[in-house]
N, C-alpha and C. Protein backbone atom coordinates (compact mmCIF):
# COMPACT_ATOMS: atom_id res chain seq x y z
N UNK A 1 -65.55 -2.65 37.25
CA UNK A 1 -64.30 -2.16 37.81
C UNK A 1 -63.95 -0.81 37.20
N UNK A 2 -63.93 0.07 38.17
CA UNK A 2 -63.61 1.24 37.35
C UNK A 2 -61.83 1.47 37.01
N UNK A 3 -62.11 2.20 35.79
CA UNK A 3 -61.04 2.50 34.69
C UNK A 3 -59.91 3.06 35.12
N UNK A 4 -60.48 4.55 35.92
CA UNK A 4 -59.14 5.69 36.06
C UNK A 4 -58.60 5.78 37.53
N UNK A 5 -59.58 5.05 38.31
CA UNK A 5 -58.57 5.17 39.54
C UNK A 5 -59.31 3.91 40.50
N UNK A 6 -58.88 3.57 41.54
CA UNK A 6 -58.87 2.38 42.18
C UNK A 6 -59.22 2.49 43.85
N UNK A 7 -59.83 1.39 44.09
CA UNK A 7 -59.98 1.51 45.95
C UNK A 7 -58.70 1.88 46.58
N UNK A 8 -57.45 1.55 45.84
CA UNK A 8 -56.53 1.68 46.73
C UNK A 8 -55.81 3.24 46.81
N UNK A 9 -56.46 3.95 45.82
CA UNK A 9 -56.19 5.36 45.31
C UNK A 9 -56.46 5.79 46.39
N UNK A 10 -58.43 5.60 46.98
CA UNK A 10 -58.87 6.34 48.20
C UNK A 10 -58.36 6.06 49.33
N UNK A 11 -57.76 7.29 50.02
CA UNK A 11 -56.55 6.70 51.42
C UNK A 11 -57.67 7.35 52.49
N UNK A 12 -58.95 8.26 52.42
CA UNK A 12 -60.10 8.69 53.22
C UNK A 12 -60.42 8.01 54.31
N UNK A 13 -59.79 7.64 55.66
CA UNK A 13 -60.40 7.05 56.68
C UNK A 13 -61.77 6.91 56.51
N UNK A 14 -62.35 7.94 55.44
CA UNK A 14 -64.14 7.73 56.18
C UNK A 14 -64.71 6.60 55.30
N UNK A 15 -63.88 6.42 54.03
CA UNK A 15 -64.44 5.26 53.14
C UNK A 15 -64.77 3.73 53.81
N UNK A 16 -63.70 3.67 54.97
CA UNK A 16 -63.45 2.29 55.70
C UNK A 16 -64.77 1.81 55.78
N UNK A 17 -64.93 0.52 55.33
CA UNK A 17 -65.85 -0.41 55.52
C UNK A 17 -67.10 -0.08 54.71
N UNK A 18 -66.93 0.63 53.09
CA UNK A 18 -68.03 0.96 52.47
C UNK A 18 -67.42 0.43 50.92
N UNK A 19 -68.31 -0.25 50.10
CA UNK A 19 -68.05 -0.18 48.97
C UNK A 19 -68.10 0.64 48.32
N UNK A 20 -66.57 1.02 47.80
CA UNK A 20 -66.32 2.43 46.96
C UNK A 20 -66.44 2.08 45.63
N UNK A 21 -66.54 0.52 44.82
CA UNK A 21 -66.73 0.16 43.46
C UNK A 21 -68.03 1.21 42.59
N UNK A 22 -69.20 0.85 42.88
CA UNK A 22 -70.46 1.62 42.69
C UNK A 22 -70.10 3.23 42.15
N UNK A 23 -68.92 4.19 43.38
CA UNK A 23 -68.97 5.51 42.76
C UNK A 23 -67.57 5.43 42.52
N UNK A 24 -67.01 4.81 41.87
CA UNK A 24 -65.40 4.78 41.79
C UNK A 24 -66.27 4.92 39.87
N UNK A 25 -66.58 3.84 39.39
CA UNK A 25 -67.95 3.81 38.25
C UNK A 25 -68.19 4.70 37.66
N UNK A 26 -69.05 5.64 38.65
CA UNK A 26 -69.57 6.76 38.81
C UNK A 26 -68.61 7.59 38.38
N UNK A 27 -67.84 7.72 39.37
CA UNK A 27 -66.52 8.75 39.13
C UNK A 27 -65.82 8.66 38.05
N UNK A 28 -65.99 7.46 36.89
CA UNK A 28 -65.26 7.32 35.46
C UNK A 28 -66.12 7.97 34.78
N UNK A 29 -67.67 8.04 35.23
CA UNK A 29 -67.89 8.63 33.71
C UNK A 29 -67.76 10.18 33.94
N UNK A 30 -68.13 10.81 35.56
CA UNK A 30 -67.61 12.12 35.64
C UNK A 30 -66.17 12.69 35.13
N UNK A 31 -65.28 11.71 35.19
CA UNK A 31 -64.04 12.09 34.55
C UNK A 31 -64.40 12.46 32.96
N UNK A 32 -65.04 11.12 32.36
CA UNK A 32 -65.35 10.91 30.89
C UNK A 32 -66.24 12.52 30.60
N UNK A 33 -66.78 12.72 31.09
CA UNK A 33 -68.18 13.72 31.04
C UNK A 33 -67.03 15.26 31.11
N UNK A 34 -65.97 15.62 31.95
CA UNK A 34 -64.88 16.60 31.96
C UNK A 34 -64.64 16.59 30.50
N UNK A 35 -63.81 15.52 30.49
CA UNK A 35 -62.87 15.62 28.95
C UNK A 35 -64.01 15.71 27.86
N UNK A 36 -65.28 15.22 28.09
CA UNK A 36 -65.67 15.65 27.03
C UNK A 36 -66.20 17.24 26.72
N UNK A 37 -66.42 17.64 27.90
CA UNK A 37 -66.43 19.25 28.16
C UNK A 37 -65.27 20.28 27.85
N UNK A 38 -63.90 19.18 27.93
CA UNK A 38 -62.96 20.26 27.43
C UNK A 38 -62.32 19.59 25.94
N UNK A 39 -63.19 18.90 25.53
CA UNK A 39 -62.96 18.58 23.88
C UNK A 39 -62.39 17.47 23.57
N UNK A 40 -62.04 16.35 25.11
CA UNK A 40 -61.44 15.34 23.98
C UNK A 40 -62.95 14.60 24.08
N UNK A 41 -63.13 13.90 22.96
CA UNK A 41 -64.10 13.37 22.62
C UNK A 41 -64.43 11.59 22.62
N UNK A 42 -63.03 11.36 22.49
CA UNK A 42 -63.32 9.64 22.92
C UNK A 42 -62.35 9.70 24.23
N UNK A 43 -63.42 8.58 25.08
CA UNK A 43 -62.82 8.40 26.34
C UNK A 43 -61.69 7.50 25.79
N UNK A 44 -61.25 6.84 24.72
CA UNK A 44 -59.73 6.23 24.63
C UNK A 44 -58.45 7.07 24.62
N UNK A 45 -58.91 8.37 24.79
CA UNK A 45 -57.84 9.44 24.41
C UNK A 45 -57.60 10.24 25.78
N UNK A 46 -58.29 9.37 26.97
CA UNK A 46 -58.11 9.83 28.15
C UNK A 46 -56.60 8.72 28.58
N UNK A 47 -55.69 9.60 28.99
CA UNK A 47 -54.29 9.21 28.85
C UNK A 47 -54.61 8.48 30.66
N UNK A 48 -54.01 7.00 30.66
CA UNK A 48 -54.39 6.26 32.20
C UNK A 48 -52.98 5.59 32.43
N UNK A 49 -51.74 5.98 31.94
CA UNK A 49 -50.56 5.27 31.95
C UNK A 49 -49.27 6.24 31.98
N UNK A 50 -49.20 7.18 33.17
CA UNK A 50 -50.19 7.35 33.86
C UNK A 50 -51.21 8.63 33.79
N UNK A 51 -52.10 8.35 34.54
CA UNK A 51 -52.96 9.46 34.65
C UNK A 51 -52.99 10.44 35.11
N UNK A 52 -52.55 11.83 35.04
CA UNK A 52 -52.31 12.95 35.66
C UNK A 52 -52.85 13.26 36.55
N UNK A 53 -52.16 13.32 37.85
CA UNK A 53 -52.35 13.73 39.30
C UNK A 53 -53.46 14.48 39.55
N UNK A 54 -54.20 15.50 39.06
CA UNK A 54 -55.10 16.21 39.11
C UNK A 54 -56.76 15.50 38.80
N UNK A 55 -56.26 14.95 37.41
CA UNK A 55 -57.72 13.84 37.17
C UNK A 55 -57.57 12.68 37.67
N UNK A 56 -57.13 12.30 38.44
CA UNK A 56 -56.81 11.34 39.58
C UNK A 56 -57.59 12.01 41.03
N UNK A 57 -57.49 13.11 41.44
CA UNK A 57 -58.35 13.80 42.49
C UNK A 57 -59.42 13.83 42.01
N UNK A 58 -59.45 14.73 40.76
CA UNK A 58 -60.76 14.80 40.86
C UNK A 58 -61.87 13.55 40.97
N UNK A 59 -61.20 12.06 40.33
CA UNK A 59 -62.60 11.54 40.48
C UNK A 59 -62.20 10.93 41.70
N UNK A 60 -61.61 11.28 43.05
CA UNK A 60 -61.55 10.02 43.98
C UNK A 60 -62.61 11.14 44.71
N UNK A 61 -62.13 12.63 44.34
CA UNK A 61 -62.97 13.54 44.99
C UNK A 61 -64.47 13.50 44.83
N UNK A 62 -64.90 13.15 43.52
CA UNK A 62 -66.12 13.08 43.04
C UNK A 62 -66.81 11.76 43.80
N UNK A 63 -65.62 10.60 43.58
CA UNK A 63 -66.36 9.05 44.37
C UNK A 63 -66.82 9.48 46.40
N UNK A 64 -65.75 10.13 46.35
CA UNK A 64 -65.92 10.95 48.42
C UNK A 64 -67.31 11.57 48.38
N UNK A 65 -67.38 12.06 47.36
CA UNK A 65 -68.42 13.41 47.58
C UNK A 65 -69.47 12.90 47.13
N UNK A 66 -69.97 11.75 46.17
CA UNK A 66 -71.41 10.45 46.18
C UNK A 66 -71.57 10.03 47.48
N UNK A 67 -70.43 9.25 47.75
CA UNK A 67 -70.53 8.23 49.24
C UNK A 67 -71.08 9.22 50.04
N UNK A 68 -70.46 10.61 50.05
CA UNK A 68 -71.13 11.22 51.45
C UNK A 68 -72.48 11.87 51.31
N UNK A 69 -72.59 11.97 49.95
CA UNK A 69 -73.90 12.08 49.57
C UNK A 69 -75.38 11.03 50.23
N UNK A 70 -74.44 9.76 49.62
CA UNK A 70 -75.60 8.69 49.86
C UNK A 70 -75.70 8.91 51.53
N UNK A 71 -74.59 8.53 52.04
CA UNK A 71 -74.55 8.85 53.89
C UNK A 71 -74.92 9.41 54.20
N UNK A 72 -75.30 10.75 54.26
CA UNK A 72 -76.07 11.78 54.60
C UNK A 72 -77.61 11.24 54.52
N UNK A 73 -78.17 10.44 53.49
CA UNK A 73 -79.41 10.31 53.61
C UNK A 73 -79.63 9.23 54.30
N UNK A 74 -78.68 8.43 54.45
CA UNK A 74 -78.65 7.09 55.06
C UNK A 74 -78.62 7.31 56.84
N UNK A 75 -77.98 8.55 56.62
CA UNK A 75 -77.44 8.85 58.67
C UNK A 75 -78.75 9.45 59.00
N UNK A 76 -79.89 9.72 58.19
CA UNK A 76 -80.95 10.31 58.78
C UNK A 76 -81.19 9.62 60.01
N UNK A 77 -81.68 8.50 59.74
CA UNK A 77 -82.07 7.70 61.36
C UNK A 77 -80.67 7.01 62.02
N UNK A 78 -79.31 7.97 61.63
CA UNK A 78 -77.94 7.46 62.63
C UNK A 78 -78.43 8.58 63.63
N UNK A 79 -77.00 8.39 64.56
CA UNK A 79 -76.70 9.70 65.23
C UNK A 79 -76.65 11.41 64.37
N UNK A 80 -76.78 12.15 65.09
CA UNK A 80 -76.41 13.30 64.13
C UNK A 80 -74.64 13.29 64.08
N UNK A 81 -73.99 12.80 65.19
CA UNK A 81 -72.74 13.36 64.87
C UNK A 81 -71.99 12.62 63.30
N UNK A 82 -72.78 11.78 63.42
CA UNK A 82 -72.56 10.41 62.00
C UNK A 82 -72.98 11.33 60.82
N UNK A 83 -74.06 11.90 60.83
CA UNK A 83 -74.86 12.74 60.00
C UNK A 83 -73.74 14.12 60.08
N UNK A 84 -73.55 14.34 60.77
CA UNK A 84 -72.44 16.32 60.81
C UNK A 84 -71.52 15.58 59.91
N UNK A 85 -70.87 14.05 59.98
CA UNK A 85 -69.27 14.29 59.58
C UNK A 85 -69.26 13.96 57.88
N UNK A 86 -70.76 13.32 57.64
CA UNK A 86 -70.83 13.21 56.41
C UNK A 86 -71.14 14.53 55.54
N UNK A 87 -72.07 15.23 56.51
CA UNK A 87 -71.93 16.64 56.08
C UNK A 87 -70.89 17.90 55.78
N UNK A 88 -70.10 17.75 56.81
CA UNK A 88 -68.96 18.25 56.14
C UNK A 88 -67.42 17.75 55.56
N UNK A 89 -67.67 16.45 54.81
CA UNK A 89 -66.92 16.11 54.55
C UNK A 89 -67.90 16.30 52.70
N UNK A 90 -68.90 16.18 52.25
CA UNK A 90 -69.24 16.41 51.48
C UNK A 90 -69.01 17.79 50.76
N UNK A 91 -69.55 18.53 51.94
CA UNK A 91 -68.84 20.09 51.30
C UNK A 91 -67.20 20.24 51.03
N UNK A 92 -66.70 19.88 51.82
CA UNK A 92 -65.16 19.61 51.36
C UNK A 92 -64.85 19.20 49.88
N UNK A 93 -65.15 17.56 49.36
CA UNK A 93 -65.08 17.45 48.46
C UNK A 93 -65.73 17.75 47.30
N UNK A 94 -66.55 18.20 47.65
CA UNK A 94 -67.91 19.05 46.56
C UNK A 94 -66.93 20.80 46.37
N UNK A 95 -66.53 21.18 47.15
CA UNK A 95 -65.56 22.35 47.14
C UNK A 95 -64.04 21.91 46.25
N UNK A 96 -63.50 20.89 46.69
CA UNK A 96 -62.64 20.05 46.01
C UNK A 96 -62.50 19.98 44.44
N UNK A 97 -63.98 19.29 44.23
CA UNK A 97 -64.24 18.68 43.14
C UNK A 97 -64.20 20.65 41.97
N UNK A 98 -64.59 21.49 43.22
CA UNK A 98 -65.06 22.74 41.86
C UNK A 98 -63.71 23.11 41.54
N UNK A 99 -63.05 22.91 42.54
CA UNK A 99 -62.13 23.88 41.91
C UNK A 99 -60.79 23.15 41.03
N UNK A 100 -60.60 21.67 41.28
CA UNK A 100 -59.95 20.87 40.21
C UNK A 100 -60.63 21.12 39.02
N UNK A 101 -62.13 21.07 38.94
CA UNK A 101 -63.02 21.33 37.89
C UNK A 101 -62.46 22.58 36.80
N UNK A 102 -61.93 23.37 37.34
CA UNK A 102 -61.58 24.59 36.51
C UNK A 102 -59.95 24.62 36.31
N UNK A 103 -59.38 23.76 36.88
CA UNK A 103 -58.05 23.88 36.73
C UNK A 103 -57.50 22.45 35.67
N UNK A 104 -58.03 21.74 35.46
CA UNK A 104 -57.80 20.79 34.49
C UNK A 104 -58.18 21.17 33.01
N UNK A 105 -56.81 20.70 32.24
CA UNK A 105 -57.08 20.65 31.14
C UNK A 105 -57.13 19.95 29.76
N UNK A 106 -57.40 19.69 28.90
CA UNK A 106 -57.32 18.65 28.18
C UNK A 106 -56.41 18.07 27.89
N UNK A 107 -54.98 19.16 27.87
CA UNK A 107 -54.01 18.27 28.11
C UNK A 107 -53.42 17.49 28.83
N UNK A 108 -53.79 18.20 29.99
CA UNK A 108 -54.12 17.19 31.14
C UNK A 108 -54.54 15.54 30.99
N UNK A 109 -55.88 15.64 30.29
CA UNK A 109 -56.54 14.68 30.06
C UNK A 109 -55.73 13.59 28.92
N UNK A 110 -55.37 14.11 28.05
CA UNK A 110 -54.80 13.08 26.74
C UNK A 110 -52.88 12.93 27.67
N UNK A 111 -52.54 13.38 28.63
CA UNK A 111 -51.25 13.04 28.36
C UNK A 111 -49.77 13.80 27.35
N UNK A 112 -50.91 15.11 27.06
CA UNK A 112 -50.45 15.81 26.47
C UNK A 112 -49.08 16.69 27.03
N UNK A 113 -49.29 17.02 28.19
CA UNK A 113 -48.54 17.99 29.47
C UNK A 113 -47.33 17.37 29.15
N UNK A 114 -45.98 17.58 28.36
CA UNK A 114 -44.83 16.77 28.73
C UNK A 114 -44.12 17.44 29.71
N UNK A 115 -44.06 18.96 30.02
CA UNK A 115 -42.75 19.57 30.75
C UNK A 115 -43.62 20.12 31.42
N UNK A 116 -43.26 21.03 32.97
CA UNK A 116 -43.80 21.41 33.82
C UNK A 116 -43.89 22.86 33.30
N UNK A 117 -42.95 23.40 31.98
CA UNK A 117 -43.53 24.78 31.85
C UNK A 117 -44.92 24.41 30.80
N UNK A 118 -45.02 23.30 30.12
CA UNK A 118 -46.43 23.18 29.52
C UNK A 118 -47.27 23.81 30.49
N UNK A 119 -47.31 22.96 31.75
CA UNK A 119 -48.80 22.81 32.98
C UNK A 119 -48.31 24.60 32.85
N UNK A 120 -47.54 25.48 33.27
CA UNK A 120 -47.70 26.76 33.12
C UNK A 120 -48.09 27.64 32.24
N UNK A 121 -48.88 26.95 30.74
CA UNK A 121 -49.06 27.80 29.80
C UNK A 121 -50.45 27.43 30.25
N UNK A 122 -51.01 26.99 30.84
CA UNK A 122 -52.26 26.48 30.96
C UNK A 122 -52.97 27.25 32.15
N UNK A 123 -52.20 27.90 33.06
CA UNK A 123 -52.56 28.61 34.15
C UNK A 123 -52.69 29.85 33.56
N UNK A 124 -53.31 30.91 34.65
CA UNK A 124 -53.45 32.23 34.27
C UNK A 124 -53.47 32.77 35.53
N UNK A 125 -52.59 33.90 35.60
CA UNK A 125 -52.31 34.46 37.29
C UNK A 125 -52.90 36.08 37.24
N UNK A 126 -52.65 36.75 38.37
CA UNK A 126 -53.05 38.14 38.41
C UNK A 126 -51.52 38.87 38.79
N UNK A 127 -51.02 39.84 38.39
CA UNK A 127 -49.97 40.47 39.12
C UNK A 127 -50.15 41.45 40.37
N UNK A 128 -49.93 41.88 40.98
CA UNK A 128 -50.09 42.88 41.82
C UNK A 128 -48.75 44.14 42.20
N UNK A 129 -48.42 45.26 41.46
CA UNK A 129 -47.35 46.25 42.02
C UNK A 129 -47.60 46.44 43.14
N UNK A 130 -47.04 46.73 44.37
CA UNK A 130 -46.99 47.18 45.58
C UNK A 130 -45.85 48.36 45.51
């Protein structure tokens, strides 16, 4: 049973009628495998009560983007249109997955974030004079 997020998390019409347990799994240790990339080091220090909205996408995004993985090889002998929708629904969440990828941060991860100007010390913008 996976840890950080749940079948009922994924609201994806396309999941219907597929077991999402297998990359939901999957999708814990990709979470686990993040935080350990941005330094927290034990997965007990991944904050799940609750779990911040962002590492919550990312792994339902990561579990979307296996399933359509596996589907894609599986729709070989479907229809193609079965085969197109797994195809671009993969790039979606594979696009998804990069760019939560760079916007999460460890505080994110531990539960650290208490105020919404925290999550703003954590961003970095460009200005533009006109």
């Amino acid at each position: 049973m996976s840890t950080y997020i749940s079948v009922s998390d994924v609201t994806d019409s396309i999941s219907e009628g597929i077991d999402l347990e297998p990359y939901l799994m999957e999708a814990d240790d990709a979470i686990e495998d993040l935080a350990e990339r941005l330094g927290v080091r034990e997965a007990t220090d991944i904050e799940t009560a609750p779990i911040h909205y962002k590492v919550k996408r990312y792994g339902i995004a990561y579990a979307l983007m296996r399933m359509c993985q596996d589907r894609i090889a599986k729709a070989q002998s479907d229809t193609i249109p079965e085969q197109n929708k797994y195809s671009i629904m993969y790039g979606l969440y594979r696009r998804e997955l990069k760019e939560l990828d760079g916007s999460i941060s460890a505080e994110m991860m531990t539960g650290d974030v208490q105020q919404i100007r925290d999550r703003a010390n954590n961003m970095t913008a460009v200005l533009y004079r006109g």
